[in-house]
PDB file of N, CA and C in Angstrom:
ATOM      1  N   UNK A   1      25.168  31.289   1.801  1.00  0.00           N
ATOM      2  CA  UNK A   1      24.508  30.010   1.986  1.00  0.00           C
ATOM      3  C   UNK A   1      25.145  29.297   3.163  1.00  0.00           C
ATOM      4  N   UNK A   2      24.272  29.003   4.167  1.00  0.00           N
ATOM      5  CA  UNK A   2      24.853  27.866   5.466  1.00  0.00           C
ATOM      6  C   UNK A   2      24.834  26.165   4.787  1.00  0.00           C
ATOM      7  N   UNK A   3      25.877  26.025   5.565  1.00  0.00           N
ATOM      8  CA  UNK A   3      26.649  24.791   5.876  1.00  0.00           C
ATOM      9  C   UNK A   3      26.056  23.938   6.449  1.00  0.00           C
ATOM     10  N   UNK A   4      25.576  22.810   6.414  1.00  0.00           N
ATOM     11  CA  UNK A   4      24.776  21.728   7.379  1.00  0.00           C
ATOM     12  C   UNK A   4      25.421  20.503   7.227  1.00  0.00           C
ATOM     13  N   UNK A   5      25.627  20.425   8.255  1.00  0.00           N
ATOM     14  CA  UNK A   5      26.182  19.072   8.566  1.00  0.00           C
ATOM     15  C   UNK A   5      25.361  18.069   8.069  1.00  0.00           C
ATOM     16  N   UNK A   6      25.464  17.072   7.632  1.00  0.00           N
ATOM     17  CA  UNK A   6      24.522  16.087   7.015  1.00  0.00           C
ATOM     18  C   UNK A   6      25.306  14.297   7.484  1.00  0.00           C
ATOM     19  N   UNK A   7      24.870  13.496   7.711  1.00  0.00           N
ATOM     20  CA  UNK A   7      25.316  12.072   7.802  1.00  0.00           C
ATOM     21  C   UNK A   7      24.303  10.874   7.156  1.00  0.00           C
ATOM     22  N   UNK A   8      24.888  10.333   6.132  1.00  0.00           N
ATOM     23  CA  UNK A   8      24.260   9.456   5.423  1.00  0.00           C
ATOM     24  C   UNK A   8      24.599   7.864   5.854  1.00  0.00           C
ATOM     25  N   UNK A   9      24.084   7.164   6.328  1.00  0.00           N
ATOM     26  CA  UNK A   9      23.935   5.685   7.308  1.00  0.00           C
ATOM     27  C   UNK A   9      23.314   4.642   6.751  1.00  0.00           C
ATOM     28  N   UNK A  10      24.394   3.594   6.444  1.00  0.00           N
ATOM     29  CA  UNK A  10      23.665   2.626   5.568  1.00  0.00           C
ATOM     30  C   UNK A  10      22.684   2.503   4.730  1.00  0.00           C
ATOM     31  N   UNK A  11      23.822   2.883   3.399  1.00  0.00           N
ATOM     32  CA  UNK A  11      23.000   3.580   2.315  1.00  0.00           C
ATOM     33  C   UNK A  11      23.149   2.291   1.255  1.00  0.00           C
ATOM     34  N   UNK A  12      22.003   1.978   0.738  1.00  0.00           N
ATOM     35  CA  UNK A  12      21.777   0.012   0.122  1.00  0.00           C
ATOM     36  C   UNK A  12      20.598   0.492  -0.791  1.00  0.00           C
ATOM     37  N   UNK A  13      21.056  -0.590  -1.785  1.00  0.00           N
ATOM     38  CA  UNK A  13      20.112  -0.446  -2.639  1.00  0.00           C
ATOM     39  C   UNK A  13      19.310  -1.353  -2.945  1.00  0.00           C
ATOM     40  N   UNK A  14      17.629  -0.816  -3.200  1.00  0.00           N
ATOM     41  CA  UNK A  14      16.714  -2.052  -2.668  1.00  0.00           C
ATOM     42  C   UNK A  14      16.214  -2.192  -4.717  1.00  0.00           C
ATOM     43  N   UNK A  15      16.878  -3.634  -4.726  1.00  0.00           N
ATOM     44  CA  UNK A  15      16.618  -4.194  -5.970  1.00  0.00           C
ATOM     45  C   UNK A  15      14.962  -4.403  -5.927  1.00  0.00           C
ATOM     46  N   UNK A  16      14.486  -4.429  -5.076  1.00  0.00           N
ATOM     47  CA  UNK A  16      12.556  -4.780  -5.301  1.00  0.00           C
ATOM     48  C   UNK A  16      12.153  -3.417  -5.542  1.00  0.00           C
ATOM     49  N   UNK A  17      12.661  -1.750  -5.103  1.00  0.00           N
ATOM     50  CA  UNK A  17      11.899  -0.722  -5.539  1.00  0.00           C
ATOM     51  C   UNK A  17      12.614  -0.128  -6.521  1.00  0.00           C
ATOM     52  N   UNK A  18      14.546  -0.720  -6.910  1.00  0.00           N
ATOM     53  CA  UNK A  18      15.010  -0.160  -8.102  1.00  0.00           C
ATOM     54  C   UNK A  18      15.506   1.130  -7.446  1.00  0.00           C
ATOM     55  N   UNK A  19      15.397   1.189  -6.055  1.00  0.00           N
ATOM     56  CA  UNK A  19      16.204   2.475  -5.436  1.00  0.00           C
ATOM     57  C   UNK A  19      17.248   2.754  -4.521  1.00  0.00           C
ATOM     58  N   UNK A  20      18.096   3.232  -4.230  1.00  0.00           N
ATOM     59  CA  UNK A  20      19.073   3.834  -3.350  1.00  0.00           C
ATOM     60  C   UNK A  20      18.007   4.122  -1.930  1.00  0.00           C
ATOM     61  N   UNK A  21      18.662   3.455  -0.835  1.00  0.00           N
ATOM     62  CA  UNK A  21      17.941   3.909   0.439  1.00  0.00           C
ATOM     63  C   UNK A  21      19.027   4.487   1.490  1.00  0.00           C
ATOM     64  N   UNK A  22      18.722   5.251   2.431  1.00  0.00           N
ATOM     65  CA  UNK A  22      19.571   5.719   3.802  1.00  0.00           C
ATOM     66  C   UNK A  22      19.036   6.450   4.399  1.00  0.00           C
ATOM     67  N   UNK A  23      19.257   6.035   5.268  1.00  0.00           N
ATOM     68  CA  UNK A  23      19.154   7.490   6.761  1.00  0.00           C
ATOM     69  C   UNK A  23      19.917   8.182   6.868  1.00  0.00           C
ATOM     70  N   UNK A  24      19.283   9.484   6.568  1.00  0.00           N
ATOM     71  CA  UNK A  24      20.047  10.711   6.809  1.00  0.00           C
ATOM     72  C   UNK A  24      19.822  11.551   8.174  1.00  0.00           C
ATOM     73  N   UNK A  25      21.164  11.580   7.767  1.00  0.00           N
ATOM     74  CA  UNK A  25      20.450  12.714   9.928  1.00  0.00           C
ATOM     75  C   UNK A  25      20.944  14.291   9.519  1.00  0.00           C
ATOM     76  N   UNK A  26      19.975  14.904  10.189  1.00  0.00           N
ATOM     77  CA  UNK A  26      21.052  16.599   9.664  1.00  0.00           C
ATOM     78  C   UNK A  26      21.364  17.041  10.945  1.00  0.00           C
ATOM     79  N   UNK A  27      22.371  17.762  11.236  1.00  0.00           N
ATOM     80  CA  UNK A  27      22.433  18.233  12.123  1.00  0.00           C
ATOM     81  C   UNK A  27      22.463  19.741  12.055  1.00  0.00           C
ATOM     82  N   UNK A  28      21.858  20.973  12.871  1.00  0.00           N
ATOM     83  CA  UNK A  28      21.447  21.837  12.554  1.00  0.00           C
ATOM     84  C   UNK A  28      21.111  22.776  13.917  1.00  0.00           C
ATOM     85  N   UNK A  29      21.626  23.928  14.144  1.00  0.00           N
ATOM     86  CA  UNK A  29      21.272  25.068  15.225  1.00  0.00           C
ATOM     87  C   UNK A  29      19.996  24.080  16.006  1.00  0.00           C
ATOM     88  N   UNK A  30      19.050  23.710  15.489  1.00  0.00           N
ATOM     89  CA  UNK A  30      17.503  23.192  16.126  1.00  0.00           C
ATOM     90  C   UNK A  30      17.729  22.278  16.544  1.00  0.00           C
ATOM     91  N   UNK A  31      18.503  21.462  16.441  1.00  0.00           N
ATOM     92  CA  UNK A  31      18.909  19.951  16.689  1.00  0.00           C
ATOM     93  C   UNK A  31      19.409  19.073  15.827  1.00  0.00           C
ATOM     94  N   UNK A  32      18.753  17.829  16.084  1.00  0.00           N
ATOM     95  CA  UNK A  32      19.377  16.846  14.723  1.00  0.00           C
ATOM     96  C   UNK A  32      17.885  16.078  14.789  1.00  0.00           C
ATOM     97  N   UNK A  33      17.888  16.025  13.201  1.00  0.00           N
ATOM     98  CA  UNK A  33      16.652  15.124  12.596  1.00  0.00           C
ATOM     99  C   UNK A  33      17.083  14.293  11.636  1.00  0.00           C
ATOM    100  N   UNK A  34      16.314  12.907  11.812  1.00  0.00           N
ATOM    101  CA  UNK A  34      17.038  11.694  10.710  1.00  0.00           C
ATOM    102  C   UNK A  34      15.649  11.868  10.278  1.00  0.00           C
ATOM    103  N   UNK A  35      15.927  11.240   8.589  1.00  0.00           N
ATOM    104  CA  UNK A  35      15.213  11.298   7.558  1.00  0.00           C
ATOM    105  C   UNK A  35      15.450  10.013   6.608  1.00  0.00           C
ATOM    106  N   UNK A  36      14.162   9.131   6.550  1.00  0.00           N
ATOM    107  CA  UNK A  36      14.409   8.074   6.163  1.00  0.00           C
ATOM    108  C   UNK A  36      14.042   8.682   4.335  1.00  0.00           C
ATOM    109  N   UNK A  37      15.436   8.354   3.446  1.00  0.00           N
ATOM    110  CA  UNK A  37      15.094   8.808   2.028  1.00  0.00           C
ATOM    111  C   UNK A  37      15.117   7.799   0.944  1.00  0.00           C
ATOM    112  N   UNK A  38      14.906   7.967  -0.108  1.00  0.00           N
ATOM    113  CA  UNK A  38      14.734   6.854  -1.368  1.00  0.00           C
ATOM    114  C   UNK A  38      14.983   7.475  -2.974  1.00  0.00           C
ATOM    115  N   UNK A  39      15.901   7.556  -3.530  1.00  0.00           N
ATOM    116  CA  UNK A  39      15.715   7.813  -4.808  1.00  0.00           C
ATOM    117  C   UNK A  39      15.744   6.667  -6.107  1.00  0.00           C
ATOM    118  N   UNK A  40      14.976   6.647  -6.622  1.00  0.00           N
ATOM    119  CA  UNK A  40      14.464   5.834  -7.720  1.00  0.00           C
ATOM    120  C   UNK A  40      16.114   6.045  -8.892  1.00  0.00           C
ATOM    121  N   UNK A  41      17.008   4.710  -9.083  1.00  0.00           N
ATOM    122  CA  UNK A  41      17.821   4.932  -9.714  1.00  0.00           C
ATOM    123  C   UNK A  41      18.196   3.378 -10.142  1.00  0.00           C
ATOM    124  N   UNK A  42      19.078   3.110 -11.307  1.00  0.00           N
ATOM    125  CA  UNK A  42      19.163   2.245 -11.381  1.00  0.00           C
ATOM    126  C   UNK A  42      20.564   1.690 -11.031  1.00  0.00           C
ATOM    127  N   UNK A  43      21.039   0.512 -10.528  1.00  0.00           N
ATOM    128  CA  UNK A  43      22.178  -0.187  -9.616  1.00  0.00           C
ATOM    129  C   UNK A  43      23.382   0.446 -10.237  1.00  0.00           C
ATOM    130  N   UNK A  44      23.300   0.819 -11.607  1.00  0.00           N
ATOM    131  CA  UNK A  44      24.871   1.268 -12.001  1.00  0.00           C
ATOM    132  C   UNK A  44      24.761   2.647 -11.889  1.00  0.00           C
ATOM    133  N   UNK A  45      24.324   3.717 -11.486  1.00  0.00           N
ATOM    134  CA  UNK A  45      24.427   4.442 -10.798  1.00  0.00           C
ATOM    135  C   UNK A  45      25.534   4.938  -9.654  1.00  0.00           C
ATOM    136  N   UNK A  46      26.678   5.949  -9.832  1.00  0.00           N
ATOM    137  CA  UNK A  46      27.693   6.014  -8.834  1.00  0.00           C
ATOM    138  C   UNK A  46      27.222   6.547  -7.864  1.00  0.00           C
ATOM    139  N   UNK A  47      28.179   5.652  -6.457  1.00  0.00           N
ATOM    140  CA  UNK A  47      27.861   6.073  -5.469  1.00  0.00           C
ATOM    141  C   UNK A  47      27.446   7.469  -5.199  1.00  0.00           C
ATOM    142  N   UNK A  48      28.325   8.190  -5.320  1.00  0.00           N
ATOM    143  CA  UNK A  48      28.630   9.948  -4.897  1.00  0.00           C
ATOM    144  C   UNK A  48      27.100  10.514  -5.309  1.00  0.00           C
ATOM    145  N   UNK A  49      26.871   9.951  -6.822  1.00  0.00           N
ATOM    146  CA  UNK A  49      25.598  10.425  -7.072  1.00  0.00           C
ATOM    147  C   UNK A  49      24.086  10.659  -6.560  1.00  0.00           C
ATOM    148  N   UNK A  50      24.176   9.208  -6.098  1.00  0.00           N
ATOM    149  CA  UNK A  50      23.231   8.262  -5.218  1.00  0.00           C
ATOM    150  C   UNK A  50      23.360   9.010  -3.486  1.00  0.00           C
ATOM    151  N   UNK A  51      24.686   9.517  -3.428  1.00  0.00           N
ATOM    152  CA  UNK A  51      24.596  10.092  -2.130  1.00  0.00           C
ATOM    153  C   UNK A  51      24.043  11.528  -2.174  1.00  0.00           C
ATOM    154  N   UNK A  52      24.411  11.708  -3.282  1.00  0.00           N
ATOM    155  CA  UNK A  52      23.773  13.195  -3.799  1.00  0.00           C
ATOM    156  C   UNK A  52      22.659  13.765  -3.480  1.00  0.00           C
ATOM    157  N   UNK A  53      21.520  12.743  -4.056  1.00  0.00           N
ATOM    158  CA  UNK A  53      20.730  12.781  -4.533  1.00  0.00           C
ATOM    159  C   UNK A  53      19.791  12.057  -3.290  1.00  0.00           C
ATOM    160  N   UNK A  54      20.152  11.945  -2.514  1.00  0.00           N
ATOM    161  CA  UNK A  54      19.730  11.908  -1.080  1.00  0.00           C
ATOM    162  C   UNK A  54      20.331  12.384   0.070  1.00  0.00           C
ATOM    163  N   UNK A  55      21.068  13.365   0.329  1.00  0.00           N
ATOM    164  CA  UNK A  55      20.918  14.436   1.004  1.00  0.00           C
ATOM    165  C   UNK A  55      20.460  15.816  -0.058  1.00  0.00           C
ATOM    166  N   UNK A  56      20.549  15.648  -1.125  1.00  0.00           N
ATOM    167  CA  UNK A  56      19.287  16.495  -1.403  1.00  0.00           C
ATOM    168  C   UNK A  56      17.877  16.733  -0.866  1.00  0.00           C
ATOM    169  N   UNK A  57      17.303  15.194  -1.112  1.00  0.00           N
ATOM    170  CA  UNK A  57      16.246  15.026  -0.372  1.00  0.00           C
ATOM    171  C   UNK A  57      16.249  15.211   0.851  1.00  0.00           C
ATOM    172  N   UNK A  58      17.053  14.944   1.857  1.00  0.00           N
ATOM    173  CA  UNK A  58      16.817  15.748   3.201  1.00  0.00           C
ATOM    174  C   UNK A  58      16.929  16.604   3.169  1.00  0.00           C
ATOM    175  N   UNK A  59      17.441  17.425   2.406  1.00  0.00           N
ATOM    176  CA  UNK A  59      17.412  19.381   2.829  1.00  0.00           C
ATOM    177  C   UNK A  59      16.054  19.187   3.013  1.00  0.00           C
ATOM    178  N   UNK A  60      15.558  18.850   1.445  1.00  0.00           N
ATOM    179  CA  UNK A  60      14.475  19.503   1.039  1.00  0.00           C
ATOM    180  C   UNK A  60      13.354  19.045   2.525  1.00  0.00           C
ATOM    181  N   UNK A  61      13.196  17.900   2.581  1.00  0.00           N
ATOM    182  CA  UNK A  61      12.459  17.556   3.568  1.00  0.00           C
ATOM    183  C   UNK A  61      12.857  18.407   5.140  1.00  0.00           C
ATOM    184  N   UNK A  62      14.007  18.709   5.473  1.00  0.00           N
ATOM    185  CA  UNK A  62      14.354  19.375   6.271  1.00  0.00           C
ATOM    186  C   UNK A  62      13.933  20.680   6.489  1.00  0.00           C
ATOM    187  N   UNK A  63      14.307  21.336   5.143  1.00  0.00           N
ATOM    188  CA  UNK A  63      14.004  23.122   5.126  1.00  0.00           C
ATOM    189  C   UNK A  63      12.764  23.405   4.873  1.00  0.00           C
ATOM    190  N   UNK A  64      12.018  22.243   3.820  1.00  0.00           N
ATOM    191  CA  UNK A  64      10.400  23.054   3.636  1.00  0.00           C
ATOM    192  C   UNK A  64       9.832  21.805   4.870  1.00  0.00           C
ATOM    193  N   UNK A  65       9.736  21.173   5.691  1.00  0.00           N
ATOM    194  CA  UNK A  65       8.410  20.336   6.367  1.00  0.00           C
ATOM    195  C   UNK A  65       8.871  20.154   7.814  1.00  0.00           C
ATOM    196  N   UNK A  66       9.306  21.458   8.468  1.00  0.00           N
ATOM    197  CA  UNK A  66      10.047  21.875   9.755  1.00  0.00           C
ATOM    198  C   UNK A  66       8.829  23.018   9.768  1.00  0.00           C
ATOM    199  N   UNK A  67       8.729  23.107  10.888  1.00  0.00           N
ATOM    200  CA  UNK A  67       8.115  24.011  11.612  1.00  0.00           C
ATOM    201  C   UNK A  67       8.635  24.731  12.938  1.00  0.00           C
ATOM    202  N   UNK A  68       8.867  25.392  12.947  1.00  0.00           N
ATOM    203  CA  UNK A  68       9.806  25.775  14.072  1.00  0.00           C
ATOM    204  C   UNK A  68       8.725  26.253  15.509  1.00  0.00           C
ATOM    205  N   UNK A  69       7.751  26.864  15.131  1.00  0.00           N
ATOM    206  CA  UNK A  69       6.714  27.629  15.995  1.00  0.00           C
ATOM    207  C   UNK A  69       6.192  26.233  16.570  1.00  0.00           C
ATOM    208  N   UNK A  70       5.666  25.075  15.633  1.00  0.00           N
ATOM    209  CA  UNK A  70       4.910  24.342  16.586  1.00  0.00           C
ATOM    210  C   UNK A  70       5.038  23.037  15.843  1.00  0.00           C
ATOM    211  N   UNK A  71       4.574  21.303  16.289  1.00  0.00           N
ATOM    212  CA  UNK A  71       4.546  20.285  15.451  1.00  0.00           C
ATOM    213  C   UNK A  71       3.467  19.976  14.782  1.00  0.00           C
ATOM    214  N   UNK A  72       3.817  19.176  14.030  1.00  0.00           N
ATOM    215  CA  UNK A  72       2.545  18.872  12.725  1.00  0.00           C
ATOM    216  C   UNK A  72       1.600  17.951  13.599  1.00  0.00           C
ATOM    217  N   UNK A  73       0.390  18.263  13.481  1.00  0.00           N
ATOM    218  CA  UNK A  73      -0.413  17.375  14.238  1.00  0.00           C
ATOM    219  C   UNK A  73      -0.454  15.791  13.715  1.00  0.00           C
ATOM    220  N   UNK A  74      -1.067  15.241  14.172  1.00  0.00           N
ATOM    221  CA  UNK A  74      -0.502  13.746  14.108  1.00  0.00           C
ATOM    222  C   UNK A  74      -1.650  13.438  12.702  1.00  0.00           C
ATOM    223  N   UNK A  75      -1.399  12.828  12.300  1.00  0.00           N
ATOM    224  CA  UNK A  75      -1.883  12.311  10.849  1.00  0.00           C
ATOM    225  C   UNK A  75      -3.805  11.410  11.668  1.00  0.00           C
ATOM    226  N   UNK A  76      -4.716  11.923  10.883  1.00  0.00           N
ATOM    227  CA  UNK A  76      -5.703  11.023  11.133  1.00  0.00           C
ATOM    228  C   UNK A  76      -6.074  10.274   9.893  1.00  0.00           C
ATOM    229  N   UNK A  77      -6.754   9.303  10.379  1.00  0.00           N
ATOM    230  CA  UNK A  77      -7.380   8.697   8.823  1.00  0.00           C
ATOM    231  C   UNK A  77      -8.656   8.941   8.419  1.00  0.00           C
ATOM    232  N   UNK A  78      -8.534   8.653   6.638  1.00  0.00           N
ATOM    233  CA  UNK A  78      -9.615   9.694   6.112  1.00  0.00           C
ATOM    234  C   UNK A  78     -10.737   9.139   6.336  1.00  0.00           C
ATOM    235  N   UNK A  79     -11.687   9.390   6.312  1.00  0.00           N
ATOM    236  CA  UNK A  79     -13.026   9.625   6.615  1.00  0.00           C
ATOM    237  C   UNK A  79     -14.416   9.211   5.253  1.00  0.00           C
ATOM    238  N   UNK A  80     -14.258   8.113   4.880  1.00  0.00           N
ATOM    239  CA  UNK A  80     -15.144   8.131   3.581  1.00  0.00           C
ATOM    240  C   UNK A  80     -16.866   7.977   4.491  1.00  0.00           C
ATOM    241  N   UNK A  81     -17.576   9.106   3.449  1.00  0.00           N
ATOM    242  CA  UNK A  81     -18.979   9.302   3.683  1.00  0.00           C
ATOM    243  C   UNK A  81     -19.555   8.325   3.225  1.00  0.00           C
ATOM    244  N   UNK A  82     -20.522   7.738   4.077  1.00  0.00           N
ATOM    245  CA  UNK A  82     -21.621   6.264   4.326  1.00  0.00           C
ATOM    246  C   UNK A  82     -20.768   5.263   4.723  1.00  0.00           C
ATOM    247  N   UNK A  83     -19.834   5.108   5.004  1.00  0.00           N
ATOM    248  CA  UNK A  83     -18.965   3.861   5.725  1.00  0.00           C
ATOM    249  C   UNK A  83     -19.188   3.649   7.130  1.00  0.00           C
ATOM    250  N   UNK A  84     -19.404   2.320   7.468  1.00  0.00           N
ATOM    251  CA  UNK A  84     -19.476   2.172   8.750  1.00  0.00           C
ATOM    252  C   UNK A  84     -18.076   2.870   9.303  1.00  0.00           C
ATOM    253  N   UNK A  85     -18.131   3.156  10.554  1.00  0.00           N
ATOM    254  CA  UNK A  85     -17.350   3.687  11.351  1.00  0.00           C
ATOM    255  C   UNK A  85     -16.226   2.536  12.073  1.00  0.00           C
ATOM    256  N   UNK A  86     -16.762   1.389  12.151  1.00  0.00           N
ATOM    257  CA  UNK A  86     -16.356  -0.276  12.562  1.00  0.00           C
ATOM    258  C   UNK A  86     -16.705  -1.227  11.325  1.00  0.00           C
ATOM    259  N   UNK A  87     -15.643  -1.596  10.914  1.00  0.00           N
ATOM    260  CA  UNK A  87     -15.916  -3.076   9.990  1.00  0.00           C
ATOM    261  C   UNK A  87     -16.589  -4.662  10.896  1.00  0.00           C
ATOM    262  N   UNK A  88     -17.292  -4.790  10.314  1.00  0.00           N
ATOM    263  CA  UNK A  88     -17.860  -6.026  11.142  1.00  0.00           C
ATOM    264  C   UNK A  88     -16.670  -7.439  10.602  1.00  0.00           C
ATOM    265  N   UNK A  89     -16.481  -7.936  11.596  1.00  0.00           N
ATOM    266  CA  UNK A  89     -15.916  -9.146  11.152  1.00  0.00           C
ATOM    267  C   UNK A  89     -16.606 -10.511  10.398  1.00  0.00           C
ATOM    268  N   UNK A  90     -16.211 -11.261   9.763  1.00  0.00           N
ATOM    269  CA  UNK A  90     -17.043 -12.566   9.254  1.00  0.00           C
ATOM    270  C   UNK A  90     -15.796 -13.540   9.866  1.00  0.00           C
ATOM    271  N   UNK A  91     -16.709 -14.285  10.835  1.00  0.00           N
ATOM    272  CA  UNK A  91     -16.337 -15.620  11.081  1.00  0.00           C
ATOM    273  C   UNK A  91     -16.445 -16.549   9.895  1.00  0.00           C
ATOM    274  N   UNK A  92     -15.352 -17.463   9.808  1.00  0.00           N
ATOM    275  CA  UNK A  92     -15.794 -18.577   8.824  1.00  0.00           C
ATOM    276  C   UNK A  92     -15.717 -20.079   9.280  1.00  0.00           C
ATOM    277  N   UNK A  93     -16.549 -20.624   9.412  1.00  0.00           N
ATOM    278  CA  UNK A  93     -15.909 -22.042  10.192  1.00  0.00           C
ATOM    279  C   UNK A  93     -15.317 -22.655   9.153  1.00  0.00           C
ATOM    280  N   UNK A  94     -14.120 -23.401   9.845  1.00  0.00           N
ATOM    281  CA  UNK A  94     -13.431 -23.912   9.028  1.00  0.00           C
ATOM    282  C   UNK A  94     -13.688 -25.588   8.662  1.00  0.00           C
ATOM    283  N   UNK A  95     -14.551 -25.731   9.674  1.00  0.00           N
ATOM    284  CA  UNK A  95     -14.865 -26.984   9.842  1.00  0.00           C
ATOM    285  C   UNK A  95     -16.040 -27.371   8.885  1.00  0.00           C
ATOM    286  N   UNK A  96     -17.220 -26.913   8.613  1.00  0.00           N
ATOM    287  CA  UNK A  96     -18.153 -26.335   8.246  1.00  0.00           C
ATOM    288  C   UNK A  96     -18.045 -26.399   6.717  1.00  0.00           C
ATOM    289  N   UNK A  97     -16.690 -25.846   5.730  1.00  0.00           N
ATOM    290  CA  UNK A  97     -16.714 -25.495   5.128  1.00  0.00           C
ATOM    291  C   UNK A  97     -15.624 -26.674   4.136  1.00  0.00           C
ATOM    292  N   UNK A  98     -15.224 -27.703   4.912  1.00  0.00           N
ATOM    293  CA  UNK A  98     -14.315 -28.647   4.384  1.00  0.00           C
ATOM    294  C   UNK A  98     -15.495 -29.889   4.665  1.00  0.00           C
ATOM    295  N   UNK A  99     -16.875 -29.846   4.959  1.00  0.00           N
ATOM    296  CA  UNK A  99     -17.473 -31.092   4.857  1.00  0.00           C
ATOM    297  C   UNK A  99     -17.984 -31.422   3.490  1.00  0.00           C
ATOM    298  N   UNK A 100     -18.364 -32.982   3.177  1.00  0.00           N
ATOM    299  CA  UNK A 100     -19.032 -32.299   1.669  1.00  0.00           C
ATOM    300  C   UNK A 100     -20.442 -32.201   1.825  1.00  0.00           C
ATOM    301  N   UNK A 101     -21.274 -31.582   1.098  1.00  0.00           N
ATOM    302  CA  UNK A 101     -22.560 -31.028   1.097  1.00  0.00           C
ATOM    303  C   UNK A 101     -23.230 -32.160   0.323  1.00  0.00           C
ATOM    304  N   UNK A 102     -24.400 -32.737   0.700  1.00  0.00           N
ATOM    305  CA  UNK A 102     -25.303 -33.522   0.388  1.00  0.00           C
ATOM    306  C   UNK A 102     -26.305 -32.964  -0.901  1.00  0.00           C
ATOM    307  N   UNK A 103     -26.178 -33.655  -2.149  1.00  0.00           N
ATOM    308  CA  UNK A 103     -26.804 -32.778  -3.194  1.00  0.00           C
ATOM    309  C   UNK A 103     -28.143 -33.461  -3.555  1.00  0.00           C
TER     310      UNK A 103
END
């Protein structure tokens, strides 16, 4: 089994998602790739663990979603059938809409 250098960079935990966050960078024969990671844990949770458990997640993201032959094409957005292609905007006057109406 190879050895990979790994560096974990301001690693904080975000009380609004309840998770451990950091940038991980790997460094590796191909270069070096940072990897923004997140594991779902709760605050008393030990460090070491929490570090664990995110450079885990960068292998994984590292070793399976690398491509070496070529890059991932760029992400498009999906496509729902009968949708306009352009959203039309609605103006609202604001003026218009704070008068009072004559009943």
């Amino acid at each position: 089994m190879q050895t990979v250098p790994l560096q974990l960079s301001d690693v904080i935990y975000n009380a609004t998602t309840q998770a451990f966050e950091a940038l991980v960078t790997v460094h590796d024969t191909h270069g070096t790739r940072s990897y923004a990671c997140a594991i779902d844990a709760p605050i008393t949770m030990e460090f070491e663990d929490a570090a664990q458990g995110l450079a885990t997640q960068a292998m994984r993201r590292h070793t399976f979603g690398r491509s070496d032959a070529s890059h991932m094409p760029s992400a498009m957005p999906p496509v729902r059938a009968g949708r306009a292609t352009q959203l039309r905007r609605m103006t609202i006057d604001r003026f218009a809409t704070q008068q009072p109406h004559a009943a």
